[in-house]
PDB file of N, CA and C in Angstrom:
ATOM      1  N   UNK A   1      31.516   1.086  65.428  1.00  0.00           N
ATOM      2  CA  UNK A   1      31.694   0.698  66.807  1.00  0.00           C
ATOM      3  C   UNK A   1      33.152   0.908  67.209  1.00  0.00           C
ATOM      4  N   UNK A   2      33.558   0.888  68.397  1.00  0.00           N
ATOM      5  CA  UNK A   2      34.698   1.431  69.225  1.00  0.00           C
ATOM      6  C   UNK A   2      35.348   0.314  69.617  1.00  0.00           C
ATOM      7  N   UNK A   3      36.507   0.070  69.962  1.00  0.00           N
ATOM      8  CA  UNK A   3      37.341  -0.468  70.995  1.00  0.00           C
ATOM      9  C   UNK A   3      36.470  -0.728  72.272  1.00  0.00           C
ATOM     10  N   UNK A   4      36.376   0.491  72.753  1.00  0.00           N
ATOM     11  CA  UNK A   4      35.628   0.574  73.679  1.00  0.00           C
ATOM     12  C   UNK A   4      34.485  -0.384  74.396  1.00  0.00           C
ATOM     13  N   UNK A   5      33.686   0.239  73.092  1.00  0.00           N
ATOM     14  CA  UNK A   5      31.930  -0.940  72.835  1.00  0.00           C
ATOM     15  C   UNK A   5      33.013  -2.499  72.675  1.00  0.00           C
ATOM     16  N   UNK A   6      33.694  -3.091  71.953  1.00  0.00           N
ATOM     17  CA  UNK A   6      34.505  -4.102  71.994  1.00  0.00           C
ATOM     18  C   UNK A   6      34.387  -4.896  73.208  1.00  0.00           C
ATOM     19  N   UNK A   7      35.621  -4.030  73.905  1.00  0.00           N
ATOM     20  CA  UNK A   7      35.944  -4.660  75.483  1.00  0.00           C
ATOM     21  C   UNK A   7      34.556  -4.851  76.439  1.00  0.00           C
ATOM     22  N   UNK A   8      33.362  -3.661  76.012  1.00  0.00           N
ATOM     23  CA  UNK A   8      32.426  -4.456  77.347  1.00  0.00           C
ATOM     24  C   UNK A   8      31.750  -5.355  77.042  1.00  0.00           C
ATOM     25  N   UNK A   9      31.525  -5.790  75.158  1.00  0.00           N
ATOM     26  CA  UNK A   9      30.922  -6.906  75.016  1.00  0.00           C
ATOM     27  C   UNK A   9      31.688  -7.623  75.623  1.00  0.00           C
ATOM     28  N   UNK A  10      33.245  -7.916  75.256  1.00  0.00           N
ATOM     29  CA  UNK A  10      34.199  -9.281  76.068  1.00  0.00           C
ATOM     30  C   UNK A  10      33.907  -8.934  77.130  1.00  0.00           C
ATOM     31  N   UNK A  11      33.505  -7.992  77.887  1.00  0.00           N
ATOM     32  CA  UNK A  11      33.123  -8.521  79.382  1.00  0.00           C
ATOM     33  C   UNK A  11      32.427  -9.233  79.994  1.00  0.00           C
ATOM     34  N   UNK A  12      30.971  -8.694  79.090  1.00  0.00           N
ATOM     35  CA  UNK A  12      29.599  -9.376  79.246  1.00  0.00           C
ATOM     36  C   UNK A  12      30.097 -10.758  78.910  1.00  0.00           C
ATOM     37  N   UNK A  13      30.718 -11.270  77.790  1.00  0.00           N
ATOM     38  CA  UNK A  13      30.747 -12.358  77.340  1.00  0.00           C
ATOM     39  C   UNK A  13      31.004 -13.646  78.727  1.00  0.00           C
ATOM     40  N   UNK A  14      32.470 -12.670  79.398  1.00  0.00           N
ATOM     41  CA  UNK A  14      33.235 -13.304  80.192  1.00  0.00           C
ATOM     42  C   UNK A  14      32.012 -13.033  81.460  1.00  0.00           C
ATOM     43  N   UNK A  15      31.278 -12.335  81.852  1.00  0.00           N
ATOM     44  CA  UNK A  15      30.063 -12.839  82.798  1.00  0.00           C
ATOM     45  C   UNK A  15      29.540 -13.459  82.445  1.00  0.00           C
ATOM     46  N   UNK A  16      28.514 -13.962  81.110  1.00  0.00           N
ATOM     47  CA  UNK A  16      28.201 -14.970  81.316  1.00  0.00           C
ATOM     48  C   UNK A  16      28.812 -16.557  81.382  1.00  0.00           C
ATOM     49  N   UNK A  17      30.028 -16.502  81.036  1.00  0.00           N
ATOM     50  CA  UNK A  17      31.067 -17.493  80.947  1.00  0.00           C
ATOM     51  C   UNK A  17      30.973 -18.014  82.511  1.00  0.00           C
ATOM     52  N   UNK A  18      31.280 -16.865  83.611  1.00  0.00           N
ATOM     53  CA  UNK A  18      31.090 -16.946  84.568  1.00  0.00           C
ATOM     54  C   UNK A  18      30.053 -17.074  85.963  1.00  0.00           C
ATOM     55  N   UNK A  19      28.984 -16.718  85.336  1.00  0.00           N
ATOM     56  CA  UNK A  19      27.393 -17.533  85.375  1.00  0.00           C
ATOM     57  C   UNK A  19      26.909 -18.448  85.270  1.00  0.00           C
ATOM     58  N   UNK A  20      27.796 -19.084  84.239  1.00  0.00           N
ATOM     59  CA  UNK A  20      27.220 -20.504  84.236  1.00  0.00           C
ATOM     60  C   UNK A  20      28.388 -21.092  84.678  1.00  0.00           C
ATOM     61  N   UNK A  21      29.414 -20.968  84.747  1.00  0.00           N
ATOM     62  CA  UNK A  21      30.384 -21.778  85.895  1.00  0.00           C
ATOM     63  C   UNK A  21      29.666 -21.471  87.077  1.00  0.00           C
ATOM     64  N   UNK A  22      28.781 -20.795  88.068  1.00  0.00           N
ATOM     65  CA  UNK A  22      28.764 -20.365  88.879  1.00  0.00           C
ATOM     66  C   UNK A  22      27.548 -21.609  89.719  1.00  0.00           C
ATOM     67  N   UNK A  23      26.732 -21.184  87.937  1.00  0.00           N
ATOM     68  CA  UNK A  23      25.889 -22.416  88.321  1.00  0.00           C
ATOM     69  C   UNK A  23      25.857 -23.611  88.338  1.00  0.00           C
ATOM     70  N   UNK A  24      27.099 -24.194  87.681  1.00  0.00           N
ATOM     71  CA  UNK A  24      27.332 -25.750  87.654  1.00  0.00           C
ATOM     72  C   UNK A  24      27.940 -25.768  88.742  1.00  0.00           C
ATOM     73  N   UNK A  25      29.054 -25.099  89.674  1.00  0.00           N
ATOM     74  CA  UNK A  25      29.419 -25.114  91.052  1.00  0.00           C
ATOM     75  C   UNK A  25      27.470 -25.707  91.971  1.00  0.00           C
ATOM     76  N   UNK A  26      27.107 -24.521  91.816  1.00  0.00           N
ATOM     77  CA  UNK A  26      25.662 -24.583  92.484  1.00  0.00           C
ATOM     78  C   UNK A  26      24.676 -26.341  92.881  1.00  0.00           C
ATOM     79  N   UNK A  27      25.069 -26.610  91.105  1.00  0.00           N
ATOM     80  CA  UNK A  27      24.318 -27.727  91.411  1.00  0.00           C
ATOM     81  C   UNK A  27      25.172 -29.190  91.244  1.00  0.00           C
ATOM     82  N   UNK A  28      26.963 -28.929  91.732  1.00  0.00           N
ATOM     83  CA  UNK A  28      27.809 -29.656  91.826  1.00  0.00           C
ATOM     84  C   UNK A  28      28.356 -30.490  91.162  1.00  0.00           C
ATOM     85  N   UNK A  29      27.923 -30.242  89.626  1.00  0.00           N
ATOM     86  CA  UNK A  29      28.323 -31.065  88.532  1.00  0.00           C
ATOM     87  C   UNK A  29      27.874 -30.501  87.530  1.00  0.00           C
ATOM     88  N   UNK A  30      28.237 -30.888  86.098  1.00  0.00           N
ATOM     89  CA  UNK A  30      27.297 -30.466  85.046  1.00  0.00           C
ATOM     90  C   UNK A  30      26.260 -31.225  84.562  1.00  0.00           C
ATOM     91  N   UNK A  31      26.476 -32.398  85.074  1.00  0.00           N
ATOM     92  CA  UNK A  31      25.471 -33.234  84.662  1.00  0.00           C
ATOM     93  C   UNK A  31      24.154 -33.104  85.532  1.00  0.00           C
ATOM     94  N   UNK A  32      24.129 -32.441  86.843  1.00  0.00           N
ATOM     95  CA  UNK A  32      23.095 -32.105  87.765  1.00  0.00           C
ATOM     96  C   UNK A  32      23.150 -30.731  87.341  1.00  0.00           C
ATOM     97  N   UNK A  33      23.563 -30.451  86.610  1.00  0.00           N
ATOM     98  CA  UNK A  33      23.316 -28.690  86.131  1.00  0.00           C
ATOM     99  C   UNK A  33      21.891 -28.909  85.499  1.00  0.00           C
ATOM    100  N   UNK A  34      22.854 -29.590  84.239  1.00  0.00           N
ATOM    101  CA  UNK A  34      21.723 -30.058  82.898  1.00  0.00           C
ATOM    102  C   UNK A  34      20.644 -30.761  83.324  1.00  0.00           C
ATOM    103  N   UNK A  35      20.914 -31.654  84.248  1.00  0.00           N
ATOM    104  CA  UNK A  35      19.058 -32.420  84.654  1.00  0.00           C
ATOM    105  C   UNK A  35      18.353 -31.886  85.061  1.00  0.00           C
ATOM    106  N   UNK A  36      18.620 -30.618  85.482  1.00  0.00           N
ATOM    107  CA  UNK A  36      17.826 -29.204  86.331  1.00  0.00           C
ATOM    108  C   UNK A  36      16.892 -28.450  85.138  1.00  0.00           C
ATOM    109  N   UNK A  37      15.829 -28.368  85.326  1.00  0.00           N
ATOM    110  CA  UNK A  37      15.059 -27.838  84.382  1.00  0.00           C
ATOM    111  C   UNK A  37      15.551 -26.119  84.219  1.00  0.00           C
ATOM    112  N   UNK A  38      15.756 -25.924  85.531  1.00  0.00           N
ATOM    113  CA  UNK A  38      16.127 -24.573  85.889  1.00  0.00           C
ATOM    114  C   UNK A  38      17.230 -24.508  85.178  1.00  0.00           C
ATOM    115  N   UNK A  39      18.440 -25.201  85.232  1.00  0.00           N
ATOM    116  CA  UNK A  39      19.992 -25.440  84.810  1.00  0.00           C
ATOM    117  C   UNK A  39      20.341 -25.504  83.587  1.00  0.00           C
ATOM    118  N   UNK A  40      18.984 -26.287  82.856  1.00  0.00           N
ATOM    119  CA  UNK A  40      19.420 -26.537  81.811  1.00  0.00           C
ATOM    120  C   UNK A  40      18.980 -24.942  81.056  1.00  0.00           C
ATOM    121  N   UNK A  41      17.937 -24.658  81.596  1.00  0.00           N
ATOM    122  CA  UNK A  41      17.604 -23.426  80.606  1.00  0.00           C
ATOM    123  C   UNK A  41      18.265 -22.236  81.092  1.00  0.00           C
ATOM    124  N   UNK A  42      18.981 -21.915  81.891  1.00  0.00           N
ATOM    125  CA  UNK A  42      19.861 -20.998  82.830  1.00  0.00           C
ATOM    126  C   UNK A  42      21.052 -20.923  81.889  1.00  0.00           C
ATOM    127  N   UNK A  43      22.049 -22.324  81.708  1.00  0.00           N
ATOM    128  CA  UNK A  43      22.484 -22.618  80.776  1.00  0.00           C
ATOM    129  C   UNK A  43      22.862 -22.152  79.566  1.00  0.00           C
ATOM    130  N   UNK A  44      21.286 -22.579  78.921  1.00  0.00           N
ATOM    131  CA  UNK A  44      21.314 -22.414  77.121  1.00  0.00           C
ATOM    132  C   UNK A  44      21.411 -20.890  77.444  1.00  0.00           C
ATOM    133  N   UNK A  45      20.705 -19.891  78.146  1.00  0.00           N
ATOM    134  CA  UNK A  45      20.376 -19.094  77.684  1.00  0.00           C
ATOM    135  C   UNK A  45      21.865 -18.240  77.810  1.00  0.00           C
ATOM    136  N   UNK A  46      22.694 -18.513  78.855  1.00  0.00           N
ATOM    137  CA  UNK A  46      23.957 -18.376  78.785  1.00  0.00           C
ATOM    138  C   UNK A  46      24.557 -17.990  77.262  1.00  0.00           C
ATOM    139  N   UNK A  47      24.919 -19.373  77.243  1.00  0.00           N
ATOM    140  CA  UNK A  47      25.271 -19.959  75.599  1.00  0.00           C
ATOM    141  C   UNK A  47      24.925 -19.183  74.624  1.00  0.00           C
ATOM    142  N   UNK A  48      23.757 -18.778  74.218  1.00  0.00           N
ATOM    143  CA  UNK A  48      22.642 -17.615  73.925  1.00  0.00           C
ATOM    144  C   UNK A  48      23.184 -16.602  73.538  1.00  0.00           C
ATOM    145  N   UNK A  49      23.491 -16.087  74.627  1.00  0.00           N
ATOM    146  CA  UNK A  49      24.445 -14.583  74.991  1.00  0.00           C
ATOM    147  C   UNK A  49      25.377 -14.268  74.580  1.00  0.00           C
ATOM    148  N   UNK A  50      26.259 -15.505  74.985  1.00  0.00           N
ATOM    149  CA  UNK A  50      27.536 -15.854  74.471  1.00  0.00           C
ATOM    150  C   UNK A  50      27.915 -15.271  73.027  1.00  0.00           C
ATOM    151  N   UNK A  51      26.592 -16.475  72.173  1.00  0.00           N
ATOM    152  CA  UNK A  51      26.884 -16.406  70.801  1.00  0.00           C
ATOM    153  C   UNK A  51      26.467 -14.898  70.180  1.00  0.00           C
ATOM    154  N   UNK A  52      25.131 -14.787  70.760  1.00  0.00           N
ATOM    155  CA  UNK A  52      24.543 -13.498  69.701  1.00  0.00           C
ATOM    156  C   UNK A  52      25.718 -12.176  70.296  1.00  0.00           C
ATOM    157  N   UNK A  53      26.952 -12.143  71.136  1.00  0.00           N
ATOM    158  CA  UNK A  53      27.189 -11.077  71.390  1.00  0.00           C
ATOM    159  C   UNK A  53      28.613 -11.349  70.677  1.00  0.00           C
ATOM    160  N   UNK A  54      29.250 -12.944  71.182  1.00  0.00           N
ATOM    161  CA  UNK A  54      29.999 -12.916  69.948  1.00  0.00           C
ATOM    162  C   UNK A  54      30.267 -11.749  68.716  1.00  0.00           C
ATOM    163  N   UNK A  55      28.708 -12.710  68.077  1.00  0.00           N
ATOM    164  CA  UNK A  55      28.524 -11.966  66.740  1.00  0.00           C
ATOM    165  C   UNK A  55      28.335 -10.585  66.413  1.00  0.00           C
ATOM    166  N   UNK A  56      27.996  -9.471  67.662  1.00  0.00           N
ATOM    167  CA  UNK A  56      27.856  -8.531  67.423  1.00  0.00           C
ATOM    168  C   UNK A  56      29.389  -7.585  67.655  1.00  0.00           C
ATOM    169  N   UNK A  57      30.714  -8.448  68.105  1.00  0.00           N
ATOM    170  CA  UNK A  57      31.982  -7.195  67.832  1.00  0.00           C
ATOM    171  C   UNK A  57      31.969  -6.932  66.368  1.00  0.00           C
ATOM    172  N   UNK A  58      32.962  -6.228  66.512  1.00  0.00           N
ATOM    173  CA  UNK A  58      33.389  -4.985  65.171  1.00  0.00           C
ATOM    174  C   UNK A  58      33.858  -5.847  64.527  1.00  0.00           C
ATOM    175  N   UNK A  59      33.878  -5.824  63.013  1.00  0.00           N
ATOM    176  CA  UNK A  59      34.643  -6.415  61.842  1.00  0.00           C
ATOM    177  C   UNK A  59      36.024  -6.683  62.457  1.00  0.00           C
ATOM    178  N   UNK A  60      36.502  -5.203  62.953  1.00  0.00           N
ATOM    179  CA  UNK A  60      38.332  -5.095  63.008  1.00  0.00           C
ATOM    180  C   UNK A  60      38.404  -6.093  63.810  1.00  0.00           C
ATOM    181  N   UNK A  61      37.961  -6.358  64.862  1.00  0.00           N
ATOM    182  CA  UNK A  61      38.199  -7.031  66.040  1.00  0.00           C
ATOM    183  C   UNK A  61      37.827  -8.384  65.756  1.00  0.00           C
ATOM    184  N   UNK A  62      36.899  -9.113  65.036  1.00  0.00           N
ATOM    185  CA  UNK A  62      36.713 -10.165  64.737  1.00  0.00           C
ATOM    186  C   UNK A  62      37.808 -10.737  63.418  1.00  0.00           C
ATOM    187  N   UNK A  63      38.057  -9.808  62.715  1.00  0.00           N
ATOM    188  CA  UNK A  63      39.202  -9.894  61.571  1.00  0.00           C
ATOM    189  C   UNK A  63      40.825 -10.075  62.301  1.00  0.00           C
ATOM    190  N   UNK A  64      41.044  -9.359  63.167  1.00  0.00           N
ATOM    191  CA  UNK A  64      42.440  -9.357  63.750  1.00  0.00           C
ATOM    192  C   UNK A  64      42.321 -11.158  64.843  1.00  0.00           C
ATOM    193  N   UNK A  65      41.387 -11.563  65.530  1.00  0.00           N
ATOM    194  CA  UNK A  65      41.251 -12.361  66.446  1.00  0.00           C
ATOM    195  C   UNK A  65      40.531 -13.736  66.156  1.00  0.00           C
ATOM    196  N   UNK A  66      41.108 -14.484  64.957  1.00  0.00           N
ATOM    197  CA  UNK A  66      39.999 -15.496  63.969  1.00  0.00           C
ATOM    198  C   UNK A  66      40.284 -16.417  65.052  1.00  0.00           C
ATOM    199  N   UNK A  67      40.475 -16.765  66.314  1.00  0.00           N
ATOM    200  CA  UNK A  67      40.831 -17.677  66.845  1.00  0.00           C
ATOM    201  C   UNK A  67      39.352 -17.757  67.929  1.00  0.00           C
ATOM    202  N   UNK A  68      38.401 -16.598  67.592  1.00  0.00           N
ATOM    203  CA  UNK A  68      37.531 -16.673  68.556  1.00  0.00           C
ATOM    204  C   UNK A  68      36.610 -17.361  67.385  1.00  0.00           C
ATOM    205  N   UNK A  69      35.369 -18.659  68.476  1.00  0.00           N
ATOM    206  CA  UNK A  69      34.641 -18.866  67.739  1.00  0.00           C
ATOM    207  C   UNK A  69      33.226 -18.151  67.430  1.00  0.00           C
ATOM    208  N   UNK A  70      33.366 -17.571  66.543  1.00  0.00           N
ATOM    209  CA  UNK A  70      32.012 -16.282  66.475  1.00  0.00           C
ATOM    210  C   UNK A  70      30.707 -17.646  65.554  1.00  0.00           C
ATOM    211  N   UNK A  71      31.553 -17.708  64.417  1.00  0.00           N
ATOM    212  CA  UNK A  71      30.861 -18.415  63.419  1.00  0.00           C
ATOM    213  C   UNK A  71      29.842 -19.538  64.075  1.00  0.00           C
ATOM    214  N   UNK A  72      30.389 -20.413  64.827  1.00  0.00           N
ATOM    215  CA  UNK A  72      30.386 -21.308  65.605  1.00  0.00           C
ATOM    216  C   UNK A  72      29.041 -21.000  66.904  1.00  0.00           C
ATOM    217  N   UNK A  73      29.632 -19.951  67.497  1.00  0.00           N
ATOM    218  CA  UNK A  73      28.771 -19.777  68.695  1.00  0.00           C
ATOM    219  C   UNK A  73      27.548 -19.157  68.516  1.00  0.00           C
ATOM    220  N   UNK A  74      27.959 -18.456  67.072  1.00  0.00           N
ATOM    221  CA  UNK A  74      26.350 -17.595  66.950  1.00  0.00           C
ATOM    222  C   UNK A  74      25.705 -18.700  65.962  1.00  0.00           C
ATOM    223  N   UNK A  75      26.164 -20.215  65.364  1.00  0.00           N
ATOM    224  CA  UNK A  75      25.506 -20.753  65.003  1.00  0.00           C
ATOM    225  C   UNK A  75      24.476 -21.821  66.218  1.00  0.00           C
ATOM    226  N   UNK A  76      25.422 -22.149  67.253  1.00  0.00           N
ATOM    227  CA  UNK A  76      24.764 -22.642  68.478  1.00  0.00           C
ATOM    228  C   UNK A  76      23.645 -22.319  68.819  1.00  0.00           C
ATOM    229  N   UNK A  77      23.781 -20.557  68.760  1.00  0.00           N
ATOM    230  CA  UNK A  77      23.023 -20.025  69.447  1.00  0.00           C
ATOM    231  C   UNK A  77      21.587 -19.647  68.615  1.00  0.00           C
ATOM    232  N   UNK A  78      21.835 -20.006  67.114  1.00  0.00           N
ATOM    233  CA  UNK A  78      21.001 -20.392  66.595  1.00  0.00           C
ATOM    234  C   UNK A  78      20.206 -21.815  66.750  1.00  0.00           C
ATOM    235  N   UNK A  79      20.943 -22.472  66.975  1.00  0.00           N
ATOM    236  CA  UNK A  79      20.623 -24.169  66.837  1.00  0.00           C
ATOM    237  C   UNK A  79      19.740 -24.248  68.420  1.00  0.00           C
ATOM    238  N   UNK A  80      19.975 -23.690  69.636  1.00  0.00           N
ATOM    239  CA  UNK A  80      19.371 -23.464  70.485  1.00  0.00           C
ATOM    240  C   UNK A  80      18.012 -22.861  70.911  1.00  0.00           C
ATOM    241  N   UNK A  81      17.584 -21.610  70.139  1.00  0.00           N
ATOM    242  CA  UNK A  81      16.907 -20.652  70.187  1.00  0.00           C
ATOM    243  C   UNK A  81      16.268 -21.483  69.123  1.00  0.00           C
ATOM    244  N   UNK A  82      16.187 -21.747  67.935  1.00  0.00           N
ATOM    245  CA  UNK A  82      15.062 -22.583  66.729  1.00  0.00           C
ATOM    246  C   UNK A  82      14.867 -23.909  67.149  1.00  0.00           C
ATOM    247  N   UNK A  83      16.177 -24.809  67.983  1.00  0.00           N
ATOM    248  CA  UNK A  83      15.302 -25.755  68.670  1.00  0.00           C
ATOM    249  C   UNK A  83      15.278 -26.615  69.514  1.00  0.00           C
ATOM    250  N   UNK A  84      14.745 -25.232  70.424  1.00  0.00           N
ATOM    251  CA  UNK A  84      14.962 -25.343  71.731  1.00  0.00           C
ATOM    252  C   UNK A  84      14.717 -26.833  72.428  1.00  0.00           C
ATOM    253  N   UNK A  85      13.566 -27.813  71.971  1.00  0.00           N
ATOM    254  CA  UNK A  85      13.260 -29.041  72.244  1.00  0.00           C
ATOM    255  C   UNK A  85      13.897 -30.219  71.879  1.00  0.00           C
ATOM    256  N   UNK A  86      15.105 -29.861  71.179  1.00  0.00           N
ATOM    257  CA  UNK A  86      15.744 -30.391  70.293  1.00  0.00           C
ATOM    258  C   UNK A  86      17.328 -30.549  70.701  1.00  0.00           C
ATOM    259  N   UNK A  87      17.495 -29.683  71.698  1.00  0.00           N
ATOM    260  CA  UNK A  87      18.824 -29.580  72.385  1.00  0.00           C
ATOM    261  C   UNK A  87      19.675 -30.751  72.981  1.00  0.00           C
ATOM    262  N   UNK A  88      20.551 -30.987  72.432  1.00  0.00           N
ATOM    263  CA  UNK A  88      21.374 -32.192  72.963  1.00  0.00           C
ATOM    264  C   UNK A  88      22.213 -32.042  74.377  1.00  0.00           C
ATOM    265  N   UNK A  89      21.810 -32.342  75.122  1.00  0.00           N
ATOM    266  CA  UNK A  89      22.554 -32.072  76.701  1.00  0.00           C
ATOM    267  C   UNK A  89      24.171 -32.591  76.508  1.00  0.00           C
ATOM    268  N   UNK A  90      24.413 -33.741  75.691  1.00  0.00           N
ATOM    269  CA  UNK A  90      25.871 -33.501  75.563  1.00  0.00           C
ATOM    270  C   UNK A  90      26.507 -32.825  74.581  1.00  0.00           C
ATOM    271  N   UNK A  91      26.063 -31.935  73.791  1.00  0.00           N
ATOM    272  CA  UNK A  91      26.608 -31.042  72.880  1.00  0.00           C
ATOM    273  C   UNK A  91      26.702 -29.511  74.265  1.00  0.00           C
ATOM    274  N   UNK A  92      25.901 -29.306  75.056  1.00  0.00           N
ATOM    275  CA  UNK A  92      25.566 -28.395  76.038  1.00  0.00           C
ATOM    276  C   UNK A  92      26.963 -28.800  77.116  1.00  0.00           C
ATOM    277  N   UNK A  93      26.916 -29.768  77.387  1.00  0.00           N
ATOM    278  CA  UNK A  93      27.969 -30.700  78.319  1.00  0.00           C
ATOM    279  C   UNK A  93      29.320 -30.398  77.413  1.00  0.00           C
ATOM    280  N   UNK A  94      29.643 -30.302  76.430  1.00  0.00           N
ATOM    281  CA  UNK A  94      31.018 -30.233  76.002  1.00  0.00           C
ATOM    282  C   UNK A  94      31.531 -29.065  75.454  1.00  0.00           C
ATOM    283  N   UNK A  95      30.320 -27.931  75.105  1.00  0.00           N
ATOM    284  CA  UNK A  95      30.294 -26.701  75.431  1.00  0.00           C
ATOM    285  C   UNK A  95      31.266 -25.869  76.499  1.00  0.00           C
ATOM    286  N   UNK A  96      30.395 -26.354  77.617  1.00  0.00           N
ATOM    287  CA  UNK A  96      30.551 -26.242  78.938  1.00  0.00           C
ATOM    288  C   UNK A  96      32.273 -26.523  79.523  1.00  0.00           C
ATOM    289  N   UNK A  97      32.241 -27.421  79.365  1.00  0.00           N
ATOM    290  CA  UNK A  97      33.330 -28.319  79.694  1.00  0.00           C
ATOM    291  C   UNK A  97      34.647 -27.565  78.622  1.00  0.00           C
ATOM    292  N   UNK A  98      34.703 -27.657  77.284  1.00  0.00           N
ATOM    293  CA  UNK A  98      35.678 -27.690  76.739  1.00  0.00           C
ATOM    294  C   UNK A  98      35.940 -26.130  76.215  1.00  0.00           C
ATOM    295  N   UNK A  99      34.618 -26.233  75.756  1.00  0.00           N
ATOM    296  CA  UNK A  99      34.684 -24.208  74.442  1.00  0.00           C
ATOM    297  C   UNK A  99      34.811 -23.591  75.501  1.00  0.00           C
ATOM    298  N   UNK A 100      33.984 -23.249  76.925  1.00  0.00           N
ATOM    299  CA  UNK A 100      34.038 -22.122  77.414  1.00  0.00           C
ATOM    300  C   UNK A 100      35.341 -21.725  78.236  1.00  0.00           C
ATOM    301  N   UNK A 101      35.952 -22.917  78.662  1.00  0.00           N
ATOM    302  CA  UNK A 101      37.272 -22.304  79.460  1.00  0.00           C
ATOM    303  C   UNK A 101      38.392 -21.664  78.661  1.00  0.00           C
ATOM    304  N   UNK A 102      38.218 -22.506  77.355  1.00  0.00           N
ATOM    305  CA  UNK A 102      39.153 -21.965  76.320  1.00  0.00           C
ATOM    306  C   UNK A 102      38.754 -20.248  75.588  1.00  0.00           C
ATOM    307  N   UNK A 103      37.708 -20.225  75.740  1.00  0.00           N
ATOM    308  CA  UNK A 103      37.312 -19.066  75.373  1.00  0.00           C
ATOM    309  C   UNK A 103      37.385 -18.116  76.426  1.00  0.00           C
ATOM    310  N   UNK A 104      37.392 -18.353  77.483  1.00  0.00           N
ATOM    311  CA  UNK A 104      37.270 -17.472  78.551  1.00  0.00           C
ATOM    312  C   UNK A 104      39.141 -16.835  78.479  1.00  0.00           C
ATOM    313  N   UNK A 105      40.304 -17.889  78.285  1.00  0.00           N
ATOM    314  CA  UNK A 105      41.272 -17.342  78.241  1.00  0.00           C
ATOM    315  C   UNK A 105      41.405 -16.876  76.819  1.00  0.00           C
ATOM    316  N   UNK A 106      41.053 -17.057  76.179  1.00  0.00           N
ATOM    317  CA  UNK A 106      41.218 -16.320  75.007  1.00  0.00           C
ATOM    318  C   UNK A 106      40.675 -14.961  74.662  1.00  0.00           C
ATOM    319  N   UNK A 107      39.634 -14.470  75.708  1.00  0.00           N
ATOM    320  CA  UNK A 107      39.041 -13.321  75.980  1.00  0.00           C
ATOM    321  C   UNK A 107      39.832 -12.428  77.064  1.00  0.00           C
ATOM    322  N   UNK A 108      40.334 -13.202  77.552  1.00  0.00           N
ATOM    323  CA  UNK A 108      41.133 -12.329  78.875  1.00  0.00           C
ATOM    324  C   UNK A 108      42.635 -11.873  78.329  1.00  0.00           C
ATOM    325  N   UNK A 109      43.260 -12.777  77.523  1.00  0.00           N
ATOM    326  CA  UNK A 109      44.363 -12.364  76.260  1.00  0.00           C
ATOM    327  C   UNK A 109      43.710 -11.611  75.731  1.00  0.00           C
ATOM    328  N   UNK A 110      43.062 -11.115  74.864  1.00  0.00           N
ATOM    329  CA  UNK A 110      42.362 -10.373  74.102  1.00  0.00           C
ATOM    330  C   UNK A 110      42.399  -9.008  74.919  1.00  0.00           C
ATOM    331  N   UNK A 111      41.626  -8.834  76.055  1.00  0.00           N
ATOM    332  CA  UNK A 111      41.083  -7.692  76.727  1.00  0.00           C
ATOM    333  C   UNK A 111      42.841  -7.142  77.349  1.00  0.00           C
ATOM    334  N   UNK A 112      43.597  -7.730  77.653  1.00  0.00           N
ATOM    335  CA  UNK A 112      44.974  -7.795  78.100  1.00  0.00           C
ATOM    336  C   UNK A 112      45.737  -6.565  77.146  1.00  0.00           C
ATOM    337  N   UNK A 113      45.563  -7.197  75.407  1.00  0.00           N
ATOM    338  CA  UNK A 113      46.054  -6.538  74.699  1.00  0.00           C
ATOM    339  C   UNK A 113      45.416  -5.454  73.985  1.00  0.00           C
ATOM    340  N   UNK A 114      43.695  -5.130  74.630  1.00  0.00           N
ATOM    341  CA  UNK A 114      42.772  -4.004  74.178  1.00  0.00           C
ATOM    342  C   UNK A 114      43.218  -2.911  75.033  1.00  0.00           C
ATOM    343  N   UNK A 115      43.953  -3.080  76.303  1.00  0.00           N
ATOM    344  CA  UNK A 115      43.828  -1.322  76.751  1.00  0.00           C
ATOM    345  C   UNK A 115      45.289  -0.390  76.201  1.00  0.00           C
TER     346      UNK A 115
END
């Protein structure tokens, strides 16, 4: 895989980062995100994305950048997808809240120093 292929996964990543900010704007909180049947699964599936694409950059790029959580997000995104009925709305809630803004600048540093 390329540099290239690299940067548009961090893009995708950073859309869905920005999708689901889009939608907690929408339904004016996160906590009316998550009570939303729609929200909540709009959400995970976010999260989802997040992780399994995480996991799919290049060795180099995951080796040079240990500050991203790959391990982590593609385990979520396991813990989500096997169980799904099982999902803790405040593990989803602090997600939300804490991993993704931090990740979102840590992707935009990243893409900063990819071209």
């Amino acid at each position: 895989m390329s540099k290239q292929s690299d940067k548009e996964k961090l893009k995708f990543i950073l859309e869905k980062i920005e999708d689901l900010l889009s939608y907690k704007d929408e339904f004016k909180s996160i906590e009316a995100l998550l009570n939303s049947k729609i929200g909540f699964d709009a959400s995970n599936m976010c999260i989802m994305q997040i992780g399994e694409t995480l996991n799919k950059l290049t060795p180099q790029l995951q080796e040079k950048y240990t500050n991203l959580p790959i391990k982590e997000s593609y385990l979520t995104r396991n813990y989500i997808a096997h169980d799904y009925e099982g999902v803790n709305k405040l593990i989803i809630e602090m997600i939300i809240r804490e991993q993704l803004p931090k990740l979102s600048h840590d992707i935009h540093t990243i893409l900063k120093e990819l071209v």
